[in-house]
C-alpha atoms as a PDB file:
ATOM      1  CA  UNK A   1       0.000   0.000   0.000  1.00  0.00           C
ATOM      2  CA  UNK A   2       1.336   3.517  -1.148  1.00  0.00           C
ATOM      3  CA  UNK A   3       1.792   6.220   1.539  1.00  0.00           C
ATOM      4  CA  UNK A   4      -0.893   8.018  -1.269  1.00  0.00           C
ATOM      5  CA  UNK A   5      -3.401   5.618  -1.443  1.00  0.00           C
ATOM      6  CA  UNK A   6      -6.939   6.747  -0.507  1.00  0.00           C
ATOM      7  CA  UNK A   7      -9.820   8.688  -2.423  1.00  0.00           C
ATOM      8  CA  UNK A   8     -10.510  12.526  -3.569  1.00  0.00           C
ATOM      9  CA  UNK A   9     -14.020  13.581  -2.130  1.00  0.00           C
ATOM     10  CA  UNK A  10     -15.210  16.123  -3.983  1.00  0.00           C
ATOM     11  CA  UNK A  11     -17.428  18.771  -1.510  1.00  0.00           C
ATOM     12  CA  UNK A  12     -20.794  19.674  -2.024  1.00  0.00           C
ATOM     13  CA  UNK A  13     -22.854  22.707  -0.716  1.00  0.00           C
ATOM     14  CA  UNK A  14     -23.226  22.095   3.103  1.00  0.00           C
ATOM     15  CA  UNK A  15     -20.716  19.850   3.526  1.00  0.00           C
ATOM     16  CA  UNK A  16     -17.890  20.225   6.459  1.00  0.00           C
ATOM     17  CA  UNK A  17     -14.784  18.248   7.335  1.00  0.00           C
ATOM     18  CA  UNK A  18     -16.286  16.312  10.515  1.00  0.00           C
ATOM     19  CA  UNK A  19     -19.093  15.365   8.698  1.00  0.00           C
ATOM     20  CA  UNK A  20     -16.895  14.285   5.949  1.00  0.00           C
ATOM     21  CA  UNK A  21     -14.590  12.646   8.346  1.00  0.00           C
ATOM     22  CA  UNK A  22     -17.718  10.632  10.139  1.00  0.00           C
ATOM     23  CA  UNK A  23     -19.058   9.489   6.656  1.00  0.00           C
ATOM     24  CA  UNK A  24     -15.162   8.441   5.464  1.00  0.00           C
ATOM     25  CA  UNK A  25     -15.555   6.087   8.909  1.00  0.00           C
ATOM     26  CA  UNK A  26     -13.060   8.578  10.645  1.00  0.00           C
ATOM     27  CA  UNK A  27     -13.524   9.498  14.468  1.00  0.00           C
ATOM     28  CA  UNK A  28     -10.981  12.593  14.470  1.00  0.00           C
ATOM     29  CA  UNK A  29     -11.244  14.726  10.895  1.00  0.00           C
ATOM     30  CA  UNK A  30      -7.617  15.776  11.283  1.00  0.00           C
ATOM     31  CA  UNK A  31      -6.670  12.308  10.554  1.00  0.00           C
ATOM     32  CA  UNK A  32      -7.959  13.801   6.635  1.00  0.00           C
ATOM     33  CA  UNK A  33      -6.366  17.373   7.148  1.00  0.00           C
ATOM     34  CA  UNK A  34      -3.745  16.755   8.605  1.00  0.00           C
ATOM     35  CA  UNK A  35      -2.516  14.399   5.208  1.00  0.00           C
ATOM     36  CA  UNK A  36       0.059  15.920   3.630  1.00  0.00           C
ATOM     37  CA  UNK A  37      -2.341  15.902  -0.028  1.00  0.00           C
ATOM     38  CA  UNK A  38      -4.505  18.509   1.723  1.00  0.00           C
ATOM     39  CA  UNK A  39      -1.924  21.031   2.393  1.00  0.00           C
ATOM     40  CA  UNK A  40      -2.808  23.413  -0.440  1.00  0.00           C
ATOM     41  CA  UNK A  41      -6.436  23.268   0.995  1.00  0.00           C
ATOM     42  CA  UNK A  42      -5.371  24.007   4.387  1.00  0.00           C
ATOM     43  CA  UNK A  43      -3.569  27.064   3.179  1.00  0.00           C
ATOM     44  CA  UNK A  44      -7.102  28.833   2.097  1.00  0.00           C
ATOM     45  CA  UNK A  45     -10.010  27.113   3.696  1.00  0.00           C
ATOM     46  CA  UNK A  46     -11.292  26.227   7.644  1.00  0.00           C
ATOM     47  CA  UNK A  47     -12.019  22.872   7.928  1.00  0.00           C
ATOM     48  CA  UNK A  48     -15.456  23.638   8.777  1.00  0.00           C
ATOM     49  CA  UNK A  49     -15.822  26.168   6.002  1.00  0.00           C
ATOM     50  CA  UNK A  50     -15.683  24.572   2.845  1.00  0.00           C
ATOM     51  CA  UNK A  51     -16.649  25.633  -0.870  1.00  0.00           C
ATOM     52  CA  UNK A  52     -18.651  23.747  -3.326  1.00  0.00           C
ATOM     53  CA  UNK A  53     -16.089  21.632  -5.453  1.00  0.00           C
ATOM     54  CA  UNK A  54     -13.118  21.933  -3.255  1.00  0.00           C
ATOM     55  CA  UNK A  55     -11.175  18.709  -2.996  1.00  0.00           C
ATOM     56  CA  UNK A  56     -10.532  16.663  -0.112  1.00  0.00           C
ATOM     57  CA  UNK A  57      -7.686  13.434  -0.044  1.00  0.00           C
ATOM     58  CA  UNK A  58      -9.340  10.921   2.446  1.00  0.00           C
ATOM     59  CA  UNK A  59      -6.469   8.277   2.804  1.00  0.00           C
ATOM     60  CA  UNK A  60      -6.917   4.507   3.923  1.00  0.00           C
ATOM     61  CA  UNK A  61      -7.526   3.392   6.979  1.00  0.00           C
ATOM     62  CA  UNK A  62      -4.779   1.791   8.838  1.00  0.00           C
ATOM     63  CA  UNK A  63      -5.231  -0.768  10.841  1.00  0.00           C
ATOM     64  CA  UNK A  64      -3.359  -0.375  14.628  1.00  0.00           C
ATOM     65  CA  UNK A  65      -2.276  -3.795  16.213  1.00  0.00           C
ATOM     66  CA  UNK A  66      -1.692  -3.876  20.199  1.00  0.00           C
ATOM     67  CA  UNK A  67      -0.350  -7.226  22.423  1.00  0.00           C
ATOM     68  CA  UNK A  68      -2.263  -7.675  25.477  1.00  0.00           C
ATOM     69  CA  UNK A  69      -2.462 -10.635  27.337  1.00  0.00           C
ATOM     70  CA  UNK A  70      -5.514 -12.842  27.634  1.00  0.00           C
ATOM     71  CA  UNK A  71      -5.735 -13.196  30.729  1.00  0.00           C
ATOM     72  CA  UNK A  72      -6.249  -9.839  32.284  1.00  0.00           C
ATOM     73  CA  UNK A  73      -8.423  -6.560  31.240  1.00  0.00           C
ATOM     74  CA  UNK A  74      -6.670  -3.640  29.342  1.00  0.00           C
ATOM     75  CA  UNK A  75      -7.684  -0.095  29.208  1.00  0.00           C
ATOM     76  CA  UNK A  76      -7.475   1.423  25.534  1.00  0.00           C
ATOM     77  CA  UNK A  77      -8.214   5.048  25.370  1.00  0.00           C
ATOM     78  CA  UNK A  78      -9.405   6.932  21.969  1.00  0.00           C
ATOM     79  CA  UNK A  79      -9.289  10.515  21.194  1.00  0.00           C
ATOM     80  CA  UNK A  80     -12.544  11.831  20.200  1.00  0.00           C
ATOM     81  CA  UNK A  81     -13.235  15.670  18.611  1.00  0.00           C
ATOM     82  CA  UNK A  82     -16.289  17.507  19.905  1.00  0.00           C
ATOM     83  CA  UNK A  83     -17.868  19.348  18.004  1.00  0.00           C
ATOM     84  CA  UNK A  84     -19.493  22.853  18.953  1.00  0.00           C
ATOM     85  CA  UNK A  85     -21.834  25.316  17.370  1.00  0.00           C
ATOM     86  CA  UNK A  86     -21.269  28.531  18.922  1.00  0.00           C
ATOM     87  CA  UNK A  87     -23.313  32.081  18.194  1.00  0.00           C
ATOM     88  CA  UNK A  88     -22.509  35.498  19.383  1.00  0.00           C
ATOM     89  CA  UNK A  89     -25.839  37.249  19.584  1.00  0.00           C
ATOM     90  CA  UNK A  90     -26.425  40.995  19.592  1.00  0.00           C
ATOM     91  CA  UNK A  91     -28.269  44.003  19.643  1.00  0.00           C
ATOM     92  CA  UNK A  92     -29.269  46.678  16.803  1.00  0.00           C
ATOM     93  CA  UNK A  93     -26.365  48.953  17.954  1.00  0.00           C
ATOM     94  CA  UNK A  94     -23.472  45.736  17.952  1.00  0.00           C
ATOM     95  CA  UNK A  95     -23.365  45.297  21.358  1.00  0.00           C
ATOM     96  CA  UNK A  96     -23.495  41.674  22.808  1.00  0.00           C
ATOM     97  CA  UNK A  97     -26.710  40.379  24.388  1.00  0.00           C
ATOM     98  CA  UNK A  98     -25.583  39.043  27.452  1.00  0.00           C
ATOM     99  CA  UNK A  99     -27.258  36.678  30.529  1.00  0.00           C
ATOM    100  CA  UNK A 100     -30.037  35.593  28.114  1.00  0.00           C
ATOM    101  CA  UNK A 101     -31.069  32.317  28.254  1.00  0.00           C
ATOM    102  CA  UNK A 102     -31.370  30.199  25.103  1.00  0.00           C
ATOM    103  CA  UNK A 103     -33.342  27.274  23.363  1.00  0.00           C
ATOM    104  CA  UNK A 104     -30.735  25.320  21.056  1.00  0.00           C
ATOM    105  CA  UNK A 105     -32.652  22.900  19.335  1.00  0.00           C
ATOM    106  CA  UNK A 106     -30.744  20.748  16.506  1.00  0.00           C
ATOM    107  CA  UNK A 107     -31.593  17.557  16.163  1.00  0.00           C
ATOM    108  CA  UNK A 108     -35.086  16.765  15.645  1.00  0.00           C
ATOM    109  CA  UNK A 109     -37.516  15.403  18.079  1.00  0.00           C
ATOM    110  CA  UNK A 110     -35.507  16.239  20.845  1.00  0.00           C
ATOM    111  CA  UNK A 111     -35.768  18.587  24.083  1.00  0.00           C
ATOM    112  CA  UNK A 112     -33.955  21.584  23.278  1.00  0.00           C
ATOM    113  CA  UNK A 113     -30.846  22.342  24.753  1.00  0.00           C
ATOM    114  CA  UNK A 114     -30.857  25.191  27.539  1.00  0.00           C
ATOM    115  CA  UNK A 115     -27.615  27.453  27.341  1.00  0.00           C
ATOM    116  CA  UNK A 116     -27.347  31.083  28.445  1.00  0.00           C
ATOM    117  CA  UNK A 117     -25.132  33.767  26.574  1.00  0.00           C
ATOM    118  CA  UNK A 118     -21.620  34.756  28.429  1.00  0.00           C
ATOM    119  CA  UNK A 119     -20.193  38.506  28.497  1.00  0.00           C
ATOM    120  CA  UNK A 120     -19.398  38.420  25.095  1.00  0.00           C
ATOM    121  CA  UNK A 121     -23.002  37.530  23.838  1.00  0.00           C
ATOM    122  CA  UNK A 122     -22.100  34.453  22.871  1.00  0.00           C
ATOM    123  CA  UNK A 123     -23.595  30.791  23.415  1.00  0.00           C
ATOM    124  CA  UNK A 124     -22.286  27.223  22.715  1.00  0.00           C
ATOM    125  CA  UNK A 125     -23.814  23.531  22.524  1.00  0.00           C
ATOM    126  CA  UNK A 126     -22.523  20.439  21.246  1.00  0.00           C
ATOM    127  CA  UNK A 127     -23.099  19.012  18.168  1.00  0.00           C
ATOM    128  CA  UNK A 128     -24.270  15.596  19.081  1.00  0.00           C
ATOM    129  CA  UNK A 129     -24.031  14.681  15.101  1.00  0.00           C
ATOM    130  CA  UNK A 130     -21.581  15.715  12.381  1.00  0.00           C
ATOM    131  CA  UNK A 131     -24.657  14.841   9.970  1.00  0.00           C
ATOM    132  CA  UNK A 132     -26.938  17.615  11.856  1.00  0.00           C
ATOM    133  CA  UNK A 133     -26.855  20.919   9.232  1.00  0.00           C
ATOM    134  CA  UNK A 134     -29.811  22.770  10.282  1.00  0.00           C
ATOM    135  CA  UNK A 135     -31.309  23.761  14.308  1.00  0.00           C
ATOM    136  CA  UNK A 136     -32.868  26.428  15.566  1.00  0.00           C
ATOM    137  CA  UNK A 137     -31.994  28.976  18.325  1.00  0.00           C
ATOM    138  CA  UNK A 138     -34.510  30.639  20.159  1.00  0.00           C
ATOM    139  CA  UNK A 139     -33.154  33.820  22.531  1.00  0.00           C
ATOM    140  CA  UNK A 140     -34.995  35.031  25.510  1.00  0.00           C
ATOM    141  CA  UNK A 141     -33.774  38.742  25.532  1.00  0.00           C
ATOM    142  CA  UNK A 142     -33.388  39.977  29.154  1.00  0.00           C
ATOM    143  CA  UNK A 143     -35.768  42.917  30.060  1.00  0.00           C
ATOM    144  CA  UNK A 144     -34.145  46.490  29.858  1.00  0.00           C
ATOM    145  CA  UNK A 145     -31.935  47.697  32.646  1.00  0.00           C
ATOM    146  CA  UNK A 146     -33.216  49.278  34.961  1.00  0.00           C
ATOM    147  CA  UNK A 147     -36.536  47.548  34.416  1.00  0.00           C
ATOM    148  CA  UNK A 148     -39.349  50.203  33.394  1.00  0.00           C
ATOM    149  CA  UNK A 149     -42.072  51.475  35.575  1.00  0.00           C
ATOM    150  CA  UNK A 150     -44.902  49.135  33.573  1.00  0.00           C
ATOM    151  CA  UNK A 151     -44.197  45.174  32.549  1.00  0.00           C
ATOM    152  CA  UNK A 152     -42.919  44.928  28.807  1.00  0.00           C
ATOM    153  CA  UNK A 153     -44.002  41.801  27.229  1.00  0.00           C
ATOM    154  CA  UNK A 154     -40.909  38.920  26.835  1.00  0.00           C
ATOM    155  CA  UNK A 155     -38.941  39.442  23.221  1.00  0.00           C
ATOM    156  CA  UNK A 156     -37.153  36.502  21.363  1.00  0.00           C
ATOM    157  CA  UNK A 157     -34.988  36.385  18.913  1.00  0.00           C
ATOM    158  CA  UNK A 158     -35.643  33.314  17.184  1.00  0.00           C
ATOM    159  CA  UNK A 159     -32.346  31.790  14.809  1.00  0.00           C
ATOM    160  CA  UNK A 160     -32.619  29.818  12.247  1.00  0.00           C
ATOM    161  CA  UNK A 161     -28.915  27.692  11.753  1.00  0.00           C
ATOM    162  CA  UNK A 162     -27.302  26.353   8.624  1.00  0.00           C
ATOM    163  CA  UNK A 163     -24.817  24.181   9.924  1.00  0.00           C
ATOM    164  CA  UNK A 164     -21.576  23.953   7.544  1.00  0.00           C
ATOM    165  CA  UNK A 165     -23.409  26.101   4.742  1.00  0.00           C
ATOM    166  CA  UNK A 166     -21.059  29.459   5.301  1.00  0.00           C
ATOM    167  CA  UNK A 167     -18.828  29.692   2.845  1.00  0.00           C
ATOM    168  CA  UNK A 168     -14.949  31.214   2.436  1.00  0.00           C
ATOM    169  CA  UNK A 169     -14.605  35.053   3.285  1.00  0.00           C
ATOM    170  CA  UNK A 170     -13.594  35.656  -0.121  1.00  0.00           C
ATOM    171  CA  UNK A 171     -16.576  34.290  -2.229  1.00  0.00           C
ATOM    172  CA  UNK A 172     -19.431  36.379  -3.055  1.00  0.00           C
ATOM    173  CA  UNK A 173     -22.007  33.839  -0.926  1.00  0.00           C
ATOM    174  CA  UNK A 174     -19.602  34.408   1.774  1.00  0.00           C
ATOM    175  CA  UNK A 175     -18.916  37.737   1.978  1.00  0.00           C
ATOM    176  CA  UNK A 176     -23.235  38.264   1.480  1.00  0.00           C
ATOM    177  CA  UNK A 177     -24.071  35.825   4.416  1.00  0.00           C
ATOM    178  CA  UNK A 178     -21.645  37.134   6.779  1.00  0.00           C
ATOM    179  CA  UNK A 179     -22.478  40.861   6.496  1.00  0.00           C
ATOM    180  CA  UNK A 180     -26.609  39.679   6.911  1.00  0.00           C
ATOM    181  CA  UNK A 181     -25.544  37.859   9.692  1.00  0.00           C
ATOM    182  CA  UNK A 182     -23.524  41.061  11.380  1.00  0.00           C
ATOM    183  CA  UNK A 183     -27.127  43.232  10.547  1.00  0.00           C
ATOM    184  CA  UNK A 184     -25.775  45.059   7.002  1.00  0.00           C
ATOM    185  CA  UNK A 185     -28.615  43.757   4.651  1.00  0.00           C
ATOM    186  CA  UNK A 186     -26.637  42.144   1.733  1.00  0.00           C
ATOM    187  CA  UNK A 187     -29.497  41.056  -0.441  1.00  0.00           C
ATOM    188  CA  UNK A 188     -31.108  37.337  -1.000  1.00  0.00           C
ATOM    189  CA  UNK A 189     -29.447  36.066  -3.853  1.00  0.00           C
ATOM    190  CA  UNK A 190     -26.139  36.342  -5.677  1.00  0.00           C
ATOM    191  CA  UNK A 191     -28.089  39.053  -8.353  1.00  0.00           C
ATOM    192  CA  UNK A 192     -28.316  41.180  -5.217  1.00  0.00           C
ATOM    193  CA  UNK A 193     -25.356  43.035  -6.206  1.00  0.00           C
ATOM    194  CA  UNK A 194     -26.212  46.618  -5.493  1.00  0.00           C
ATOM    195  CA  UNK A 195     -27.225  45.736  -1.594  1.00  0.00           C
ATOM    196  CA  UNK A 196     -23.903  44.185  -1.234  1.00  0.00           C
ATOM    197  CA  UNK A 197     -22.081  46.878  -2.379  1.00  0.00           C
ATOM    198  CA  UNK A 198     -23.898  49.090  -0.057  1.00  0.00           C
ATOM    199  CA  UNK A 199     -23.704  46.421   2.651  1.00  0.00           C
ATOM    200  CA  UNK A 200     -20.151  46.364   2.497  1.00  0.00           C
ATOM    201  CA  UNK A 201     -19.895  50.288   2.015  1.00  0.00           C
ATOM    202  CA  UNK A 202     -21.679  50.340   5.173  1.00  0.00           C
ATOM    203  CA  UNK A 203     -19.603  47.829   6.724  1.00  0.00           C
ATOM    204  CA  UNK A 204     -16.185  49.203   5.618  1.00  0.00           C
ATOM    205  CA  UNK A 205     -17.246  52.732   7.529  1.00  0.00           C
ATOM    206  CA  UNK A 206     -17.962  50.831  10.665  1.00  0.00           C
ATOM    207  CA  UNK A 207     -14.833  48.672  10.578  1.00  0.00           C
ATOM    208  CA  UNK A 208     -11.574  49.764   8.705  1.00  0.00           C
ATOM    209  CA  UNK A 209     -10.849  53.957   9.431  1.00  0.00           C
ATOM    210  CA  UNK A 210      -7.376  53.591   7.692  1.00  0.00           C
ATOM    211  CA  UNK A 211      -7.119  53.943   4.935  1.00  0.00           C
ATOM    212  CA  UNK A 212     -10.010  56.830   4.101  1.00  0.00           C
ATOM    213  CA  UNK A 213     -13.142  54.164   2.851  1.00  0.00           C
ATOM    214  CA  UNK A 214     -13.688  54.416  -0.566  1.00  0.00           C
ATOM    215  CA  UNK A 215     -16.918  52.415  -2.048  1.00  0.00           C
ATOM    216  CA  UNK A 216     -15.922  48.468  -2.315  1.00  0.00           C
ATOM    217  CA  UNK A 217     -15.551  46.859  -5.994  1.00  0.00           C
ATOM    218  CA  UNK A 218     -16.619  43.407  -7.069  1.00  0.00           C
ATOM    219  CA  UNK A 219     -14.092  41.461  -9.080  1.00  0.00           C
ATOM    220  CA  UNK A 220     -15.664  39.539 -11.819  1.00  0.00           C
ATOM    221  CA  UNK A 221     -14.419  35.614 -11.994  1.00  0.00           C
ATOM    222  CA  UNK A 222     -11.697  35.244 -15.146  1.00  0.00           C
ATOM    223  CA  UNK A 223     -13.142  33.233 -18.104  1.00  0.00           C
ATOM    224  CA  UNK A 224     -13.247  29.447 -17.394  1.00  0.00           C
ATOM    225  CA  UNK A 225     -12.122  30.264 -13.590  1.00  0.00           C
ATOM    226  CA  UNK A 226     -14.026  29.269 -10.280  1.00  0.00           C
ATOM    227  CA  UNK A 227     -17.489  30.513  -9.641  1.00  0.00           C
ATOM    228  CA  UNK A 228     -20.578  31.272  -7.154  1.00  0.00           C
ATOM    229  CA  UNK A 229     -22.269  27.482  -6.955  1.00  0.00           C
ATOM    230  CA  UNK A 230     -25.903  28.313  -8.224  1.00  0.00           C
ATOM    231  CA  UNK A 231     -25.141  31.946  -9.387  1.00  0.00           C
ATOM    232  CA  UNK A 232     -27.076  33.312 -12.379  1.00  0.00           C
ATOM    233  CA  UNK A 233     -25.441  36.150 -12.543  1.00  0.00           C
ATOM    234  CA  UNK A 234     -24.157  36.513 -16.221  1.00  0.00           C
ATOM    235  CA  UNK A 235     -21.104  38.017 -15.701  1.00  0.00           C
ATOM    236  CA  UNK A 236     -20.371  34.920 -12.959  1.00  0.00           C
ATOM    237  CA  UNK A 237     -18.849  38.119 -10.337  1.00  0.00           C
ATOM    238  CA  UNK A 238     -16.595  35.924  -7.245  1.00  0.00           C
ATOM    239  CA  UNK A 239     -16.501  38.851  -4.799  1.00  0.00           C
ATOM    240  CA  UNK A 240     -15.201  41.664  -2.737  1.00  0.00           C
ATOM    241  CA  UNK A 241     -11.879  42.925  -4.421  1.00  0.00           C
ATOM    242  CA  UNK A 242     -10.581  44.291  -1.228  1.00  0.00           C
ATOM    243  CA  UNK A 243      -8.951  42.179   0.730  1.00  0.00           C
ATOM    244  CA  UNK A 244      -8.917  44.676   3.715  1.00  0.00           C
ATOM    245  CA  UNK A 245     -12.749  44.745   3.903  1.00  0.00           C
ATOM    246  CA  UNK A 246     -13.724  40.841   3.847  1.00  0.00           C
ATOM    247  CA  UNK A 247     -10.689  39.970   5.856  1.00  0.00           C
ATOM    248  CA  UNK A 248     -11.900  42.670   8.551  1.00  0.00           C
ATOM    249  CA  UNK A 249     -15.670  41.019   7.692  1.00  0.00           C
ATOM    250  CA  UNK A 250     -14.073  37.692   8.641  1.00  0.00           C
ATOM    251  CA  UNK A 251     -12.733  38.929  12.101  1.00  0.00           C
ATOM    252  CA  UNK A 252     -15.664  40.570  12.952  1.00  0.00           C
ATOM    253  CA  UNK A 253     -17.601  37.511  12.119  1.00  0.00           C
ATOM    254  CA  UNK A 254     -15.819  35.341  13.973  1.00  0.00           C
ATOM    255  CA  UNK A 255     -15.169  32.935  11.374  1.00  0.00           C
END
């Protein structure tokens, strides 16, 4: 057996590298990214934020062999990942919600999970299930501090989640999520070009002082090159030309 041998997965919309790694039989998913045939992947993507036609080397299992006697019980211990979905929630004005309690529900027919958001807004829960890509998240806001004179009725936020469906910083899809999900309206669909310019313009005067903003171009894709998955755009446009603003748009995303 080569040191090579093992399979190309090609990745599809929604797909991440734990669930990848479960369905390939794997219990840890850096047994895949770690391989030395995914290094030019790891230099541009998070495991857990894939694009659509990206390529993944899955090698061959190996099989491990231990001598134990026969006579007596052994103790073998395995290294298992956990997984974690983790939000930041906040307000209109940016400013993390904090000490509100929270309904994570992801996996269907089951109690949801009760979680509560930290000083920084933000709330995790365990991903029982590399398969699970959707959930809901339902956010009790706290009352207003100090509490007015007459009883305001409770408000929640309720999230829907799309686990594994963000996409790279530096794709159009991913640049257009991640500035809806920071509160800068980027439009519905990839044709939405206008709102994400004006998202990002938005963005970029809220984020990056230095150098003086100017209004954010999009760079259209070179003939024959990468795209969009499901764009109809004719002119097949890849995203954000500045690398300032959807690096910033990563950090302040979190991911």
């Amino acid at each position: 057996m080569s040191a090579d041998s093992g399979t190309t997965h090609v990745v599809k919309q929604g797909e991440h590298l734990s669930q990848i790694a479960k369905n390939a039989g794997f219990r840890d998913f850096h047994t895949i990214w770690d391989h030395p045939a995914n290094a030019q992947l790891r230099a541009t993507r998070d495991p857990h934020v894939l694009f659509p036609g990206d390529k993944v080397f899955i090698p061959e299992h190996k099989t491990k062999a231990q001598d134990r006697g026969t006579d007596a019980l052994h103790d073998f211990v395995v290294t298992l990942t956990r997984l974690f979905l983790r939000l930041r929630v906040l307000d209109l004005d940016g400013n993390p919600i904090t000490g509100a309690a929270c309904d994570i529900a992801l996996q269907s027919g089951k109690d949801a999970d009760e979680a509560s958001t930290d000083g920084k807004g933000i709330v995790e829960d365990e991903i029982p299930d590399p398969a699970i890509h959707q959930g809901e998240v339902t956010v009790h806001v706290p009352p207003p501090k100090p509490p007015p004179p007459d009883p305001v009725p409770e408000k929640k936020l309720k999230l829907d989640v799309h686990i594994g469906k963000l996409n790279p910083e530096f794709k159009l899809s991913g640049q257009q999520a991640r500035l809806n999900n920071l509160g800068y309206f980027a439009g519905y669909t990839l044709k939405d070009l206008d709102e994400l310019l004006w998202a990002a313009e938005e963005f970029e005067c809220d984020h990056i002082t230095k150098p003086v903003p100017k209004r954010p171009e999009i760079v259209p894709a070179p003939a024959g090159g990468e795209d969009d998955e499901n764009t109809t755009d004719p002119q097949q446009h890849t995203g954000i030309k500045d690398a300032t603003i959807f690096n910033a748009l990563k950090k302040a995303h979190g991911i």
